[in-house]
Protein backbone atom coordinates (compact mmCIF):
# COMPACT_ATOMS: atom_id res chain seq x y z
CA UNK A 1 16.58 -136.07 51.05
CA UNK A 2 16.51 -135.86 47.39
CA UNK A 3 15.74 -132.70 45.43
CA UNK A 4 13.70 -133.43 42.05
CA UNK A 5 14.82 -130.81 39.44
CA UNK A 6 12.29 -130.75 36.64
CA UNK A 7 13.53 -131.00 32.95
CA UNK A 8 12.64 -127.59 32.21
CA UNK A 9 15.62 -126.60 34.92
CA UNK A 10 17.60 -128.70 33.50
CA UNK A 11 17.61 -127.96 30.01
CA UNK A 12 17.97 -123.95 30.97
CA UNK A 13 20.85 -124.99 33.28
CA UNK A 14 22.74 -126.82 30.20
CA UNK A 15 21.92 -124.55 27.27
CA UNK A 16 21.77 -120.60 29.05
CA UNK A 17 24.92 -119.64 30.47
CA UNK A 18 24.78 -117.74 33.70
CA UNK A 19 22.22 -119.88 35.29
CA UNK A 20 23.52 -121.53 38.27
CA UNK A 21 21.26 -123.61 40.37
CA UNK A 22 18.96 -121.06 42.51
CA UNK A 23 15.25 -122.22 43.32
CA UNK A 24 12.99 -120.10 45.51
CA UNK A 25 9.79 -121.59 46.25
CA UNK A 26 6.31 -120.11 47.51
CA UNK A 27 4.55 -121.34 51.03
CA UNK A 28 1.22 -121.55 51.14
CA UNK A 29 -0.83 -123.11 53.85
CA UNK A 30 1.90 -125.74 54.70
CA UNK A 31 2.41 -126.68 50.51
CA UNK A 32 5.83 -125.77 49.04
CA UNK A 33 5.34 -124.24 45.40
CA UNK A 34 8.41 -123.90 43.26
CA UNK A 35 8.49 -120.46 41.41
CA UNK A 36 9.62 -121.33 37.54
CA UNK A 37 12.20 -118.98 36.64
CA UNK A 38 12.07 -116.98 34.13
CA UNK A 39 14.32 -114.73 31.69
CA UNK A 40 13.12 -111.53 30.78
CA UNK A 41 12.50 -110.17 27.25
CA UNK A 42 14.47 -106.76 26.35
CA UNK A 43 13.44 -104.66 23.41
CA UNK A 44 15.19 -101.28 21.99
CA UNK A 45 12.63 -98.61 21.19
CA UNK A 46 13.98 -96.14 18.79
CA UNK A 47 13.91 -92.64 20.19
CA UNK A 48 14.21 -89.87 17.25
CA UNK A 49 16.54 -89.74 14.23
CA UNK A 50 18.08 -86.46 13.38
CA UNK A 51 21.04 -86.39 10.82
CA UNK A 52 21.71 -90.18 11.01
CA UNK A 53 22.04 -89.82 14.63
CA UNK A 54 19.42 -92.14 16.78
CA UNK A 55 18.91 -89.90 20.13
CA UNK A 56 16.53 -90.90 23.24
CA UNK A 57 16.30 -94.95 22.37
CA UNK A 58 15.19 -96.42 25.17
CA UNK A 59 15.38 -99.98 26.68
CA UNK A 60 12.43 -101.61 28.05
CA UNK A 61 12.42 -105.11 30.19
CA UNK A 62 9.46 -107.39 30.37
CA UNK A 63 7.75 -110.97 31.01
CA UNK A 64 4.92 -112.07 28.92
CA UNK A 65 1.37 -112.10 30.10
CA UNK A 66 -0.31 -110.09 32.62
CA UNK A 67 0.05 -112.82 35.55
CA UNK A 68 2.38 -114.98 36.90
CA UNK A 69 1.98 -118.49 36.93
CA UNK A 70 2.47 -118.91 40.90
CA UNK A 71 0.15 -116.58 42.90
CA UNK A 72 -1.37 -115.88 46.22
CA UNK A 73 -3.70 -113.92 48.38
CA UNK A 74 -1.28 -113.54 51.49
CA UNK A 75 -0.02 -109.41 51.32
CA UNK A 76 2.88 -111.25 53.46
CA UNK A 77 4.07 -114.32 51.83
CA UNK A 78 6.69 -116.71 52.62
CA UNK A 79 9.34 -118.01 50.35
CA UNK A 80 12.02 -120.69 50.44
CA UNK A 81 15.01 -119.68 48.54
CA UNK A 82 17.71 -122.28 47.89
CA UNK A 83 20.46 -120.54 46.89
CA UNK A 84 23.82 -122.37 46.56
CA UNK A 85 26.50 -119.38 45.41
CA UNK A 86 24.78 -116.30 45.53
CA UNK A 87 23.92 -114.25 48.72
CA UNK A 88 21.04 -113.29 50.01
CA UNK A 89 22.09 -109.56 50.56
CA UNK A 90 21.97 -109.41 47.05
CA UNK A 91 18.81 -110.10 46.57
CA UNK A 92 16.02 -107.94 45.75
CA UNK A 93 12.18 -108.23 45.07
CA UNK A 94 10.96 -105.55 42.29
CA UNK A 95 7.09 -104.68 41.72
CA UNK A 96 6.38 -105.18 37.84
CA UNK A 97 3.93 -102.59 36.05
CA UNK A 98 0.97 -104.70 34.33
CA UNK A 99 0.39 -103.77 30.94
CA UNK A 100 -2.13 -104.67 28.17
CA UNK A 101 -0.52 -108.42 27.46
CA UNK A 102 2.60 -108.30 29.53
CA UNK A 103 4.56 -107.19 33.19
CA UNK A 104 6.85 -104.49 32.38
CA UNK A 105 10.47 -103.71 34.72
CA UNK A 106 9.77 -100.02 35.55
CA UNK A 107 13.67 -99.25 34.25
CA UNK A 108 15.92 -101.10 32.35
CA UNK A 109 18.68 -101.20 34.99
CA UNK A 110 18.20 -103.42 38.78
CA UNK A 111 19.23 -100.15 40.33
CA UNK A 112 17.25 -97.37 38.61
CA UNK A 113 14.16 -99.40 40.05
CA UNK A 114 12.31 -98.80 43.52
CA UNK A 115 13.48 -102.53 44.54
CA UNK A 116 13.10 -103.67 48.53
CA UNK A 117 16.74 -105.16 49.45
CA UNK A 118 16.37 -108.48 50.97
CA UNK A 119 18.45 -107.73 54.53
CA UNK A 120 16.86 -108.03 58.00
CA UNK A 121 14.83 -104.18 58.14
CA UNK A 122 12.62 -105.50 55.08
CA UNK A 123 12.47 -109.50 55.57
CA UNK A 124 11.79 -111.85 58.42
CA UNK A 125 14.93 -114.68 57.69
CA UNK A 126 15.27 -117.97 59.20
CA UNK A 127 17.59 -121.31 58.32
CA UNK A 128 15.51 -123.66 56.63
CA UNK A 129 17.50 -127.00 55.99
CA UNK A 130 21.27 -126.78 55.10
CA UNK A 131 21.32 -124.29 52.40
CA UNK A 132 18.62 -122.65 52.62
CA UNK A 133 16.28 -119.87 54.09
CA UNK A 134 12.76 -119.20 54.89
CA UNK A 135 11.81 -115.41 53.99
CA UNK A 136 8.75 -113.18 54.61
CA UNK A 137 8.24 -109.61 54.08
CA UNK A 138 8.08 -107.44 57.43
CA UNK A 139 5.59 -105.09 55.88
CA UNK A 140 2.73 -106.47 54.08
CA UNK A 141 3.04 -106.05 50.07
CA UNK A 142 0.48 -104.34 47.64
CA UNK A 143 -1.95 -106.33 45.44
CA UNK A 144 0.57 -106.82 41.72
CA UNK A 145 2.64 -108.64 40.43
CA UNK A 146 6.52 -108.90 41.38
CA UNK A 147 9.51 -110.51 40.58
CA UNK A 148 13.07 -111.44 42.87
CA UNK A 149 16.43 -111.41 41.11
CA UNK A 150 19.96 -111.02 42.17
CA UNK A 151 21.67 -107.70 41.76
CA UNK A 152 25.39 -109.39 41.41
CA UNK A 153 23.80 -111.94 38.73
CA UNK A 154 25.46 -111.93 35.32
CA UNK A 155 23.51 -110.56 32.60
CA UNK A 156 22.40 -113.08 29.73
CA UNK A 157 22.89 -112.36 26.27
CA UNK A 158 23.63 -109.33 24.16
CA UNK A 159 20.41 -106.85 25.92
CA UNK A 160 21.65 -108.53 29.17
CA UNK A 161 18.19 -110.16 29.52
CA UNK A 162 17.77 -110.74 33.89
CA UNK A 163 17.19 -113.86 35.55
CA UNK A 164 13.54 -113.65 37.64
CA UNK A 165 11.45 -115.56 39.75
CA UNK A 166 7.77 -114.14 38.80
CA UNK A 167 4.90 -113.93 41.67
CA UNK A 168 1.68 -112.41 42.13
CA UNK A 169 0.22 -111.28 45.04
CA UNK A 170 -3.89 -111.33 44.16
């Protein structure tokens, strides 16, 4: 069987360092949807200056636009994640905040977040192929949007932007 890897994957793969060769995929009545991943945007708010001393800045995390491109109506989707050097214990689905025009990352940091570990008390996980595993939530997930990403994954850049794989659950 041949895997098609789109040019977009490619080019990230080449020119972003970190980005090994992960997919995860959305089911949905039979149909396998890739999930495009994504890297996040990181701004620095100031906080307040006092005596040429910057105190309280604060790092926020975010994706553009209020929806992700690959959604679904099932509270309880499945997923296909292909993933070739990272484990699964590591990785964890995070529900975004919506704002005005974008999804923000409740806190800057994978573990200040309220994230659901993927292990076998949260997610239903089968073999699916050779290297790679069929997932679905136990519990059924609330209408948003979310994204999965590795806790072990390097950071990219000099904010240590995350890797994600955007969703939304309609």
């Amino acid at each position: 069987m041949t895997k098609k890897i789109s040019l977009y994957t490619i080019a990230l793969m080449m020119y972003t360092p970190n980005i090994s060769a992960q997919s995860i995929s959305m089911v949905s009545d039979g149909d396998i949807f890739p999930i495009q991943q994504q890297q996040t945007q990181t701004e620095v708010k100031p906080g307040w200056k006092i005596v040429d001393m910057q105190l309280k800045s604060k790092m926020v995390r975010y994706l553009w636009g209020t929806k992700a491109k690959q959604f679904t109506d099932n509270v309880r989707p499945q997923f296909i994640v292909d993933s070739d050097t990272l484990l699964l214990s590591n990785m964890v689905l995070i529900k975004l905040d919506i704002k005005k025009e974008y999804r923000k990352i409740p806190k800057p940091e994978i573990q200040q977040n309220k994230y659901i570990s993927l292990d076998f008390s949260t997610f239903s996980v089968e073999a699916y192929g050779e290297e790679s595993f069929l997932i679905q939530p136990i519990q059924e997930l609330e209408k948003g949007e979310y994204i999965f990403t590795w806790k072990t994954r390097q950071p990219i850049g000099e904010l240590a932007d995350w890797v994600v794989w955007p969703f939304s659950i309609q």
